[in-house]
C-alpha atoms as a PDB file:
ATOM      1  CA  UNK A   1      13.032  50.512  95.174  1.00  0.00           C
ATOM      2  CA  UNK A   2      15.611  48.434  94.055  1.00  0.00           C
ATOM      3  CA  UNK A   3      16.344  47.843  89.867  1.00  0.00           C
ATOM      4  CA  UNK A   4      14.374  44.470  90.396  1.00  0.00           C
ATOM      5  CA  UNK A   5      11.645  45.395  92.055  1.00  0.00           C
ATOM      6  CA  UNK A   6      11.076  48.410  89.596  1.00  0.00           C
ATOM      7  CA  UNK A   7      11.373  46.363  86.691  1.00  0.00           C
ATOM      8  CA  UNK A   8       8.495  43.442  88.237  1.00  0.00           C
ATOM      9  CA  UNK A   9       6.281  46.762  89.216  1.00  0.00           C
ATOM     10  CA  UNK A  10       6.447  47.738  85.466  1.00  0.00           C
ATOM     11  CA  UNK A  11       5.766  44.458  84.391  1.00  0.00           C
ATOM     12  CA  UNK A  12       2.393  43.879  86.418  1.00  0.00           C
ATOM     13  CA  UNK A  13       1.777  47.832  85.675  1.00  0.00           C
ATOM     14  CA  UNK A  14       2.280  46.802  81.564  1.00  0.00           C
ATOM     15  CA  UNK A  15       0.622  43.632  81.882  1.00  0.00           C
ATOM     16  CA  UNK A  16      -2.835  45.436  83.847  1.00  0.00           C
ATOM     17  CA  UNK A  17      -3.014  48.262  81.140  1.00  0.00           C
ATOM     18  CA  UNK A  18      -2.911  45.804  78.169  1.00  0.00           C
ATOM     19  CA  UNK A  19       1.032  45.538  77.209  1.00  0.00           C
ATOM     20  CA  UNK A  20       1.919  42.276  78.572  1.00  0.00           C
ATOM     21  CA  UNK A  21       5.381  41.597  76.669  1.00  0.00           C
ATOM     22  CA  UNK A  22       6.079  45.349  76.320  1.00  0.00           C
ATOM     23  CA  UNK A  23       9.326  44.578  78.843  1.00  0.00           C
ATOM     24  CA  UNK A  24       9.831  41.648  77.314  1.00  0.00           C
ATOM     25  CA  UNK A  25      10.466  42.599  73.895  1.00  0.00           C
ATOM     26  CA  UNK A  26      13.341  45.276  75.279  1.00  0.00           C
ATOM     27  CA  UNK A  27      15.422  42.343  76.750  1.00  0.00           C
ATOM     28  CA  UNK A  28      14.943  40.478  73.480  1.00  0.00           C
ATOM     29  CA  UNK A  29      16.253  43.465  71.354  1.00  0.00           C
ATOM     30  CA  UNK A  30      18.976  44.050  73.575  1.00  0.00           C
ATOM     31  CA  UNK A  31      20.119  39.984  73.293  1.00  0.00           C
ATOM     32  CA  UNK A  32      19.660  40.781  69.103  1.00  0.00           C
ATOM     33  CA  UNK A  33      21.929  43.701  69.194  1.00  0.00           C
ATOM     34  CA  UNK A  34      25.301  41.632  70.756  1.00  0.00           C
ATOM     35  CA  UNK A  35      27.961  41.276  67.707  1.00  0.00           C
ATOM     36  CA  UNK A  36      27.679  37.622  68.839  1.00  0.00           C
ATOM     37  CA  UNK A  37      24.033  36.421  69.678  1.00  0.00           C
ATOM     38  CA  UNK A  38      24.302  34.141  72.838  1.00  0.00           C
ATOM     39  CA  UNK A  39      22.213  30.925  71.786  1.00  0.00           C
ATOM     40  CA  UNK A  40      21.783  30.169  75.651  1.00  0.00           C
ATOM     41  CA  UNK A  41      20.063  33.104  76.325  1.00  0.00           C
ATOM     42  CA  UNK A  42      18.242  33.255  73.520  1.00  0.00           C
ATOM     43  CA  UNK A  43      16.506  29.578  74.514  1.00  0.00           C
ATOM     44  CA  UNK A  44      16.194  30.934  77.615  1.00  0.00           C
ATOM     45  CA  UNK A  45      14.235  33.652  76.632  1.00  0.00           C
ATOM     46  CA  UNK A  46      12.658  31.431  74.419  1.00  0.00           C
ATOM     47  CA  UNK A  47      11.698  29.343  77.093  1.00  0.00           C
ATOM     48  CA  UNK A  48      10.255  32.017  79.311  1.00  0.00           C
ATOM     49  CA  UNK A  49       8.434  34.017  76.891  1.00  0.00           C
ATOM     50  CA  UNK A  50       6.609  33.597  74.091  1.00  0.00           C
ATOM     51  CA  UNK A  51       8.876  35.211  70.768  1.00  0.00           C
ATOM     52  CA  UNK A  52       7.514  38.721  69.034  1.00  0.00           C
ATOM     53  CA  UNK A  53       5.909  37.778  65.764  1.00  0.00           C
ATOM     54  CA  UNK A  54       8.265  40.418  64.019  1.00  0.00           C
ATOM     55  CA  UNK A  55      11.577  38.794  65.716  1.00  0.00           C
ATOM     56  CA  UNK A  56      10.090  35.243  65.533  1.00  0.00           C
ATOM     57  CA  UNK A  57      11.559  34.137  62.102  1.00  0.00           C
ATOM     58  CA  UNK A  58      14.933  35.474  63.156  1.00  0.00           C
ATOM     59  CA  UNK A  59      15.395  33.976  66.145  1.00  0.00           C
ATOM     60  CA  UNK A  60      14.325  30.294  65.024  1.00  0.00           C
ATOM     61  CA  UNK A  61      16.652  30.617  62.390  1.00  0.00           C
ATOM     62  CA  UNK A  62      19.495  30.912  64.664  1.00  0.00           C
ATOM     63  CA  UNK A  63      18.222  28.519  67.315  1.00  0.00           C
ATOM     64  CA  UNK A  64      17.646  25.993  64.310  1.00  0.00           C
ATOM     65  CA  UNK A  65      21.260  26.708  63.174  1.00  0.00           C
ATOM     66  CA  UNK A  66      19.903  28.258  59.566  1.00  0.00           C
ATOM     67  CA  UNK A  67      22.254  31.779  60.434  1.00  0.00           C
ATOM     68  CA  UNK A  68      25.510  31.335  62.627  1.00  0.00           C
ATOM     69  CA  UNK A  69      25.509  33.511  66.049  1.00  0.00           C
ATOM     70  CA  UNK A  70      27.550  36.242  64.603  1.00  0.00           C
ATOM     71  CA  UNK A  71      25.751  39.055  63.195  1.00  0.00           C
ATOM     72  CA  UNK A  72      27.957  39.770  60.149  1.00  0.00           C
ATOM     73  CA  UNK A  73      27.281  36.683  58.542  1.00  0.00           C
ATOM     74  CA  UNK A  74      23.647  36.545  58.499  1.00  0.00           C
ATOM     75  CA  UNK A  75      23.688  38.271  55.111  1.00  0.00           C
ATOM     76  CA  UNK A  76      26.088  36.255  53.362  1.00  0.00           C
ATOM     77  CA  UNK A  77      25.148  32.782  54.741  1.00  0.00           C
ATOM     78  CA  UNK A  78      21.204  33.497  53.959  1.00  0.00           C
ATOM     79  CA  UNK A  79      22.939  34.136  50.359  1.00  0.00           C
ATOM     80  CA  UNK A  80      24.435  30.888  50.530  1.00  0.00           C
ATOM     81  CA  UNK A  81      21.201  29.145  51.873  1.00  0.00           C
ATOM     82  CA  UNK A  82      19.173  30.462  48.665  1.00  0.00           C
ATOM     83  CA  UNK A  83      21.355  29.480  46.744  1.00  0.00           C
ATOM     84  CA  UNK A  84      21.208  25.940  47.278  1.00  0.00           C
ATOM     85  CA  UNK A  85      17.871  26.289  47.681  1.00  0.00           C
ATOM     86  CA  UNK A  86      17.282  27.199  43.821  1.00  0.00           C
ATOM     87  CA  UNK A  87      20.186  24.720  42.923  1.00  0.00           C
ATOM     88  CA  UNK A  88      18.077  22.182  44.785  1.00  0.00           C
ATOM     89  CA  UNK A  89      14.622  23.336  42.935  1.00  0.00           C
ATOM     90  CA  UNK A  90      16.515  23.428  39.837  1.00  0.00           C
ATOM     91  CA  UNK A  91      17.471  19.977  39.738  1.00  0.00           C
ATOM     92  CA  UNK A  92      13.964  18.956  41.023  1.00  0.00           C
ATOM     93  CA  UNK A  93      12.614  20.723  37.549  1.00  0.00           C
ATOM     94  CA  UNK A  94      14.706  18.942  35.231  1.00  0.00           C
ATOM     95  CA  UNK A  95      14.165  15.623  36.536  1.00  0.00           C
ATOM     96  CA  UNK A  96      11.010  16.518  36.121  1.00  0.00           C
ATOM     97  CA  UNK A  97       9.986  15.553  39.742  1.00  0.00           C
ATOM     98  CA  UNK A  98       8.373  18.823  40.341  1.00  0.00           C
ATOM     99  CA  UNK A  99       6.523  21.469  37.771  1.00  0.00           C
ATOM    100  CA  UNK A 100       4.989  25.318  38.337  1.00  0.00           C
ATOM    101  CA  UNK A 101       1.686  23.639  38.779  1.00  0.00           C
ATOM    102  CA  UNK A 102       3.062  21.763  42.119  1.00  0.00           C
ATOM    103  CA  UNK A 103       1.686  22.563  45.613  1.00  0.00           C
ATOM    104  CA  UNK A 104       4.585  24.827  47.100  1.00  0.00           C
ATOM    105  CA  UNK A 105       4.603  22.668  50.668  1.00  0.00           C
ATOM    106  CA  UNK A 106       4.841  19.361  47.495  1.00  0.00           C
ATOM    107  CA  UNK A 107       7.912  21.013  46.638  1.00  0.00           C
ATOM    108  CA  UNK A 108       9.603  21.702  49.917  1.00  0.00           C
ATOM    109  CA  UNK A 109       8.962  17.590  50.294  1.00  0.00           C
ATOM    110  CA  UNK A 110      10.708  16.953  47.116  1.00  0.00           C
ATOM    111  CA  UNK A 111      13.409  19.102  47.880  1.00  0.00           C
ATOM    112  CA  UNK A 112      14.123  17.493  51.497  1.00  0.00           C
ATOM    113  CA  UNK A 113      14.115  14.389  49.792  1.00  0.00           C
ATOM    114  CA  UNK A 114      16.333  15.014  47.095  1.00  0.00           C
ATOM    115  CA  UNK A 115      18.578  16.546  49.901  1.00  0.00           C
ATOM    116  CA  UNK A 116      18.641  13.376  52.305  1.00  0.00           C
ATOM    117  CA  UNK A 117      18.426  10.572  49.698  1.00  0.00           C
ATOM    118  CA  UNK A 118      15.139   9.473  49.599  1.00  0.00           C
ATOM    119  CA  UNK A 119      13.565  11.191  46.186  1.00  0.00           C
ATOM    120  CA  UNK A 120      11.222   8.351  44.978  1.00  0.00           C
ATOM    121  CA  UNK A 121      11.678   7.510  41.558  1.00  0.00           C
ATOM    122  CA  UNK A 122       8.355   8.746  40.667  1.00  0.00           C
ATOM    123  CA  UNK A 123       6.159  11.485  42.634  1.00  0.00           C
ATOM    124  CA  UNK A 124       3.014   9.471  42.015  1.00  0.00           C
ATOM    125  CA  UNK A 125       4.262   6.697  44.793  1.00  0.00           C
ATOM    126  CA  UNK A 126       2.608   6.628  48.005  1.00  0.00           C
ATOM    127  CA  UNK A 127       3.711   8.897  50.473  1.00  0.00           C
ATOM    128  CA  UNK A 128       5.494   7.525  53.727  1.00  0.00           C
ATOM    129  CA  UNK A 129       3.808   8.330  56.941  1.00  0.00           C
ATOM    130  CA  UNK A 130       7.016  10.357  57.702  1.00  0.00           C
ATOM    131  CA  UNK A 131       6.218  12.421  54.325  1.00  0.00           C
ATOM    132  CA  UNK A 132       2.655  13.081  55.722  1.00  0.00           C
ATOM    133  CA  UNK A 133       3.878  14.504  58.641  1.00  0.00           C
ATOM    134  CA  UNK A 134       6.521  16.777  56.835  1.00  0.00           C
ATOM    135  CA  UNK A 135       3.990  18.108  54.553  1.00  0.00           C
ATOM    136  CA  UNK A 136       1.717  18.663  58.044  1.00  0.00           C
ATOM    137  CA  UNK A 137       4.492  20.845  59.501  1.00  0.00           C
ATOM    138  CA  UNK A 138       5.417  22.430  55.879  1.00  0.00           C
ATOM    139  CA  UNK A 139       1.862  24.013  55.562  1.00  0.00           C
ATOM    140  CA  UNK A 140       1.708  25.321  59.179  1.00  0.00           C
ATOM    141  CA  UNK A 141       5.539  26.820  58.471  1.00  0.00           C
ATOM    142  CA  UNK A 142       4.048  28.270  55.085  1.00  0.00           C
ATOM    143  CA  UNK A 143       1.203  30.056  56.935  1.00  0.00           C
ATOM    144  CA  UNK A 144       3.682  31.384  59.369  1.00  0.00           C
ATOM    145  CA  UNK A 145       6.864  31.882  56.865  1.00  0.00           C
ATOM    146  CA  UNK A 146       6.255  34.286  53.504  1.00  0.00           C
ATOM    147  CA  UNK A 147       9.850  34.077  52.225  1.00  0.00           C
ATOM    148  CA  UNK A 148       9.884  30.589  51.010  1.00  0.00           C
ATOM    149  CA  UNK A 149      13.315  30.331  50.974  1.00  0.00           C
ATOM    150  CA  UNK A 150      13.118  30.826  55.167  1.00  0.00           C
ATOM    151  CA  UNK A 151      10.068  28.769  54.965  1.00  0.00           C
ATOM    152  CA  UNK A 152      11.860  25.720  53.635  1.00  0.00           C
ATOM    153  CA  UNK A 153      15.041  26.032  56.076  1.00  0.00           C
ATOM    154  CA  UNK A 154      12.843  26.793  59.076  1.00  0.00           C
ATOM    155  CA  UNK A 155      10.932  23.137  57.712  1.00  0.00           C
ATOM    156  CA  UNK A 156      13.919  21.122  56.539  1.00  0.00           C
ATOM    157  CA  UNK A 157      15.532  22.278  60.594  1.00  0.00           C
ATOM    158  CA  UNK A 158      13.012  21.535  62.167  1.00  0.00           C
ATOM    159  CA  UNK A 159      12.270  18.535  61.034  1.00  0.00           C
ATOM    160  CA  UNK A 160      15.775  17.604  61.402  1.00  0.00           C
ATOM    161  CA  UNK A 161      15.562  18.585  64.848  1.00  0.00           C
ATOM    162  CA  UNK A 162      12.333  16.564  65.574  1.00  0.00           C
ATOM    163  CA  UNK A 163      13.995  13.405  63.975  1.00  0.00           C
ATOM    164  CA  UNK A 164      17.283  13.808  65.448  1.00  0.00           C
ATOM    165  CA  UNK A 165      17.762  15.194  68.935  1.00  0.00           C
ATOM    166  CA  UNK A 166      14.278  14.557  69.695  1.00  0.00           C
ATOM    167  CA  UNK A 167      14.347  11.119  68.724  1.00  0.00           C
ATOM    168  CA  UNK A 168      14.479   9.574  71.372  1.00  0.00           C
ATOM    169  CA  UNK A 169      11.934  11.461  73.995  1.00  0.00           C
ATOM    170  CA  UNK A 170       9.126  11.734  71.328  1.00  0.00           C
ATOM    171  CA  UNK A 171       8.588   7.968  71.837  1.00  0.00           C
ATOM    172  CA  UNK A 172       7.824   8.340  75.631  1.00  0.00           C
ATOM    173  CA  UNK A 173       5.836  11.137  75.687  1.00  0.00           C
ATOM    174  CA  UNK A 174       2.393   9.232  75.556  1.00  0.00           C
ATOM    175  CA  UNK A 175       4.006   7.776  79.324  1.00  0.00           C
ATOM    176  CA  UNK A 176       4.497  11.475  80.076  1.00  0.00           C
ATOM    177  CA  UNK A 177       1.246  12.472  79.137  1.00  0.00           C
ATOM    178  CA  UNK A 178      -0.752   9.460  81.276  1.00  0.00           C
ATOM    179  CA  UNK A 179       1.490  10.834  84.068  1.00  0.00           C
ATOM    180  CA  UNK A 180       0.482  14.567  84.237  1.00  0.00           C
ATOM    181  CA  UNK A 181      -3.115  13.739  83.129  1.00  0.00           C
ATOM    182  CA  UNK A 182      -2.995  11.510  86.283  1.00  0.00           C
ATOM    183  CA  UNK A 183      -1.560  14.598  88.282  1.00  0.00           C
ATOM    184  CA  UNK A 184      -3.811  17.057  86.944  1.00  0.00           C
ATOM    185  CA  UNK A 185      -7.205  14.881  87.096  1.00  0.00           C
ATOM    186  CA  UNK A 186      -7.034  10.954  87.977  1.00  0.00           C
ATOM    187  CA  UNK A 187     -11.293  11.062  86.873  1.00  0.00           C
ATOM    188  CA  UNK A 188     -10.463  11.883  83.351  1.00  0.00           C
ATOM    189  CA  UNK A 189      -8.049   9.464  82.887  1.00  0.00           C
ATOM    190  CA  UNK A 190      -9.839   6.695  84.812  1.00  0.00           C
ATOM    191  CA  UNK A 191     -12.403   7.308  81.858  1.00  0.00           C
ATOM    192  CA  UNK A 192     -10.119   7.060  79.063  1.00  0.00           C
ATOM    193  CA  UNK A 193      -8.405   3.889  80.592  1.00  0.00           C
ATOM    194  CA  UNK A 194     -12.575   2.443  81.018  1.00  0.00           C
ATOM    195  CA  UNK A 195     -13.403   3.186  77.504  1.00  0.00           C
ATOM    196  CA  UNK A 196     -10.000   1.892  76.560  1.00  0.00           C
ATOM    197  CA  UNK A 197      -9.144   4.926  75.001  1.00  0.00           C
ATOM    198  CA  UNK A 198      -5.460   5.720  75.991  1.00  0.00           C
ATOM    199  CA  UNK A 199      -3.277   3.998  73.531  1.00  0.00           C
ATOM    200  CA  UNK A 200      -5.778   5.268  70.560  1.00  0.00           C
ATOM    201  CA  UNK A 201      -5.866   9.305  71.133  1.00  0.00           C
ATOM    202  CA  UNK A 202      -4.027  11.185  68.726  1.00  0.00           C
ATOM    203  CA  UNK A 203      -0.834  10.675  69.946  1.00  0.00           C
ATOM    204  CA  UNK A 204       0.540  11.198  65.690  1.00  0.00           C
ATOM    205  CA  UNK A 205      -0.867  14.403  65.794  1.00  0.00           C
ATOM    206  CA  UNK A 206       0.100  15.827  68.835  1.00  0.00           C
ATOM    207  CA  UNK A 207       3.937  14.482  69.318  1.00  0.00           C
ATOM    208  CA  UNK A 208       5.246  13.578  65.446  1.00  0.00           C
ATOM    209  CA  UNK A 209       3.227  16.829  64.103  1.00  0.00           C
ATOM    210  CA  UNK A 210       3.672  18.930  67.014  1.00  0.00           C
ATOM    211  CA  UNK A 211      -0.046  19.839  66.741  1.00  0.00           C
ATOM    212  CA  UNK A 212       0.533  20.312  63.182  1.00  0.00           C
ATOM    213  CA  UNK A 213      -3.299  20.686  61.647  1.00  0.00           C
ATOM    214  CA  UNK A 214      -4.707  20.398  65.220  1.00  0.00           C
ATOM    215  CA  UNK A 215      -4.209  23.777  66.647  1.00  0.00           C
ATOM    216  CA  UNK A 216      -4.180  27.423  64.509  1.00  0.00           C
ATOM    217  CA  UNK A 217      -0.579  28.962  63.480  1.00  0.00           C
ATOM    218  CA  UNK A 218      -1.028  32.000  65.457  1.00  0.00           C
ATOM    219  CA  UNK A 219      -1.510  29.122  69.004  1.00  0.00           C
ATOM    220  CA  UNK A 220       0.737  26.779  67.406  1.00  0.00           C
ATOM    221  CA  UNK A 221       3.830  29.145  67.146  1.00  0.00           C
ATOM    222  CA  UNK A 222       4.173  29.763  70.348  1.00  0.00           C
ATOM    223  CA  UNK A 223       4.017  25.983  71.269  1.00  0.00           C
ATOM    224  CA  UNK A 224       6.865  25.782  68.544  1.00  0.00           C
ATOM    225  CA  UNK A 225       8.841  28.909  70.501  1.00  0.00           C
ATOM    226  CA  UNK A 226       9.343  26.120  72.967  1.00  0.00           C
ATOM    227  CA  UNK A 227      10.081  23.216  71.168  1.00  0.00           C
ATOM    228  CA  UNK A 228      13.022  24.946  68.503  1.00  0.00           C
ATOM    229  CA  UNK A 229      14.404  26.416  71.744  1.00  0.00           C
ATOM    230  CA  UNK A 230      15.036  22.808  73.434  1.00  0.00           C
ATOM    231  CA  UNK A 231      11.809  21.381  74.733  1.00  0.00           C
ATOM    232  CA  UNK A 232       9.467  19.137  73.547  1.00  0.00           C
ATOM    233  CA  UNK A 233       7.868  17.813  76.704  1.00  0.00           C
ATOM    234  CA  UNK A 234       5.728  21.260  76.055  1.00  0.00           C
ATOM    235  CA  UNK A 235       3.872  18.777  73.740  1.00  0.00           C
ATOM    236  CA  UNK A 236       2.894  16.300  76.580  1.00  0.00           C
ATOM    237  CA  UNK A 237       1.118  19.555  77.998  1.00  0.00           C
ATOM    238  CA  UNK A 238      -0.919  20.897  75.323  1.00  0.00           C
ATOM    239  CA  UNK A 239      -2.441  17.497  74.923  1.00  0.00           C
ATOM    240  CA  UNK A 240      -3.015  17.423  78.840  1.00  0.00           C
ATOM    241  CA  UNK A 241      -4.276  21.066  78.851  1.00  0.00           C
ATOM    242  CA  UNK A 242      -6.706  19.847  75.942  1.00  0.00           C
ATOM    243  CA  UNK A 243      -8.102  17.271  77.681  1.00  0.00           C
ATOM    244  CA  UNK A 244      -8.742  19.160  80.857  1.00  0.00           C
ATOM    245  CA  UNK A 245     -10.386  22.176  78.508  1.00  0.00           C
ATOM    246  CA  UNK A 246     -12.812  20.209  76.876  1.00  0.00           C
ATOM    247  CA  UNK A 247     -13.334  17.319  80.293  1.00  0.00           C
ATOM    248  CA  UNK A 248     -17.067  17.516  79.760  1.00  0.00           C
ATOM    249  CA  UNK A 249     -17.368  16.929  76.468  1.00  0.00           C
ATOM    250  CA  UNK A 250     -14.647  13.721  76.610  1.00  0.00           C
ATOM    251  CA  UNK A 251     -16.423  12.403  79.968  1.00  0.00           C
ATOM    252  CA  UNK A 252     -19.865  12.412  78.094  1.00  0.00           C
ATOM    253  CA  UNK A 253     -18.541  10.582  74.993  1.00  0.00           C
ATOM    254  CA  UNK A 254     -18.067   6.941  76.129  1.00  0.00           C
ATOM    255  CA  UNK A 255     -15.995   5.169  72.914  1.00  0.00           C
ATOM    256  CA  UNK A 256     -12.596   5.407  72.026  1.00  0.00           C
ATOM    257  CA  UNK A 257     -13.624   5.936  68.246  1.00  0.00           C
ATOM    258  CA  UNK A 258     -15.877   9.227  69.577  1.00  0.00           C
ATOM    259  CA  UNK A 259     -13.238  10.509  71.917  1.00  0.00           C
ATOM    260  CA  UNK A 260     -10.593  10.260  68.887  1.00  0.00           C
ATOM    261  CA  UNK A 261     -12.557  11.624  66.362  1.00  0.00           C
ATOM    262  CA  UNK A 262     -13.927  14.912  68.587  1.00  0.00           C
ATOM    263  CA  UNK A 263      -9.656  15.386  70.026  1.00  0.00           C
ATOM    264  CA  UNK A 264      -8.196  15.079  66.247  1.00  0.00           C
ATOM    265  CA  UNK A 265     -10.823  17.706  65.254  1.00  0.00           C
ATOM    266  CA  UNK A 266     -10.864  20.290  68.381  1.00  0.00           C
ATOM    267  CA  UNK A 267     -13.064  23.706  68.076  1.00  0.00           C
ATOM    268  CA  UNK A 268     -10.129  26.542  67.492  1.00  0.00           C
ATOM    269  CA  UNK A 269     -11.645  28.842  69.088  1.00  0.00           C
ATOM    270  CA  UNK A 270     -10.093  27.890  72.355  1.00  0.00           C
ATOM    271  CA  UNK A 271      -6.437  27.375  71.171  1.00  0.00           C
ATOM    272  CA  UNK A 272      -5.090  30.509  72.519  1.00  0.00           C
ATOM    273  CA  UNK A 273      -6.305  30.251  75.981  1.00  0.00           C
ATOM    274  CA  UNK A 274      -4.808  25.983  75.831  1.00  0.00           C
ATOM    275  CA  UNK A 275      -1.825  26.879  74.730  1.00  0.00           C
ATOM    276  CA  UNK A 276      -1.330  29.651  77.497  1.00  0.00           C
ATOM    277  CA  UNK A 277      -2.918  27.200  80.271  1.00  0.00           C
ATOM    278  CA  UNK A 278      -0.465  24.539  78.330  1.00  0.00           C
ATOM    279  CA  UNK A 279       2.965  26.444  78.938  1.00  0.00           C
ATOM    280  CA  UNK A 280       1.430  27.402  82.794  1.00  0.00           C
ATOM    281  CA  UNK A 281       1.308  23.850  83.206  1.00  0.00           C
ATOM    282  CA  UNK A 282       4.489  22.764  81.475  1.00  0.00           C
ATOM    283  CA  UNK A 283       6.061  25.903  83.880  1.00  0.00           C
ATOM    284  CA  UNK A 284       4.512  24.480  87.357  1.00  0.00           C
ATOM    285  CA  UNK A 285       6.055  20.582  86.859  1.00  0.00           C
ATOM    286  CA  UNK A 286       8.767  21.582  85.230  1.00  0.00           C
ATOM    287  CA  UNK A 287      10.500  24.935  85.596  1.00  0.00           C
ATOM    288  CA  UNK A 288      11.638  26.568  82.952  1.00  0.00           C
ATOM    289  CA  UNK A 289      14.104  23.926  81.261  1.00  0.00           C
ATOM    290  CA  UNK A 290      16.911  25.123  78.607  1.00  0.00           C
ATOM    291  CA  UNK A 291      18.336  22.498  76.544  1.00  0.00           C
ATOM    292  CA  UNK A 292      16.294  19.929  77.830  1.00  0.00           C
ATOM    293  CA  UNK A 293      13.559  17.659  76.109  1.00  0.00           C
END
């Protein structure tokens, strides 16, 4: 039996008894042990496989450019990182912009703000709609994140990422989306399209929030494994996987306002088993892309 063959029987033998990931989670702590972490395997695992809870944190901070590939300086540039990150706070205090009695995800805004030039001049303005959905992602981070110090980098990055090298696929993926639902089942979407539903589903939601309030953290980080590793047409699949989960329910509802309403506010208890369907999907059109939107 040849070293490949061995290694697919263990898998299937792992994955029958109940430790899917078991061989997994070896090739992931062998990739964190190089002196020099190798980003491109990294997303690639990334991309293949859905992150360890315990090695989760690490490994977005080095995707997301937080820590630098080389192992040595993880300790010292985290030491830099909280220390703007209290210089930042600091200066928030005695402006006066933020108090003790602030919501935590409140301050994380304020900071970001103060850090790319856009601080109101008074926290009781209205927010932006691109301050709603920072505060949407900051309180899924929080639930995932306890050290706020990595909770705020992981936000600030990946917001950064979402608004920068994503900026110009997140428009299209509504197109995308019509595409695969098409692909996947031409019925469902005939309906939307009937009860002129398609350009007024959640489309804010899913692609700006990432599914930020719409599916639980412990679904939800997996989705984000994907997207911080290079890809955000994962998003285009959740919301097709979505619709095709809960088909009966959308094909009995015949208004756009109903069909809205029940997709912003989705039962969670079905979240684990879309978001797994989701990446099969997202693996079957696309392959496993690194780098790629």
């Amino acid at each position: 039996m040849t070293e490949d063959s061995q290694r697919n029987f263990r898998s299937v033998y792992y994955e029958k008894v109940g430790f899917r990931g078991v061989e997994e989670k070896k090739s992931l702590e062998i990739l964190l042990k190089d002196d020099r972490l190798d980003i491109e395997k990294l997303c690639t695992f990334s991309q293949r496989f859905p992150l360890p809870s315990m090695y989760r944190a690490l490994v977005w901070k080095v995707l997301l450019g937080i820590l630098p590939p080389h192992h040595e300086s993880h300790a010292q540039v985290m030491l830099y990182r909280k220390e703007q990150y209290c210089d930042v706070l600091h200066a928030l205090k005695v402006v006066r912009c933020v108090t003790e009695a602030t919501p935590q995800v409140e301050v994380y805004l304020r900071m970001y703000q103060l850090e790319s030039g856009k601080l109101p001049r008074s926290p009781s303005f209205p927010l932006e709609p691109e301050d709603e959905v920072f505060l949407a992602i900051a309180k899924a981070v929080e639930e995932m994140v306890e050290d706020s110090v990595d909770c705020y980098w992981i936000i600030r990055c990946f917001v950064n990422q979402l608004n920068n090298k994503y900026r110009e696929f997140l428009p299209q993926l509504p197109k995308a989306f019509e595409q695969y639902l098409n692909l996947e089942d031409s019925r469902l979407l005939s309906h939307l399209k009937t009860c002129s539903a398609l350009s007024k589903l959640p489309y804010d939601l899913w692609f700006k929030r990432c599914f930020a309030g719409c599916l639980p953290e412990s679904s939800l980080q997996r989705v984000w494994d994907k997207v911080v590793s290079g890809s955000c047409k994962i998003l285009v699949f959740v919301a097709v996987e979505i619709l095709l989960t809960f088909k009966i329910k959308v094909m009995a509802l015949n208004s756009a306002e109903k069909i809205t309403k029940f997709l912003e506010n989705i039962p969670q208890d079905s979240s684990d088993a879309i978001v797994s369907k989701a990446i099969d999907l997202w693996h079957k059109h696309c392959g496993t892309p690194v780098h790629s939107a």
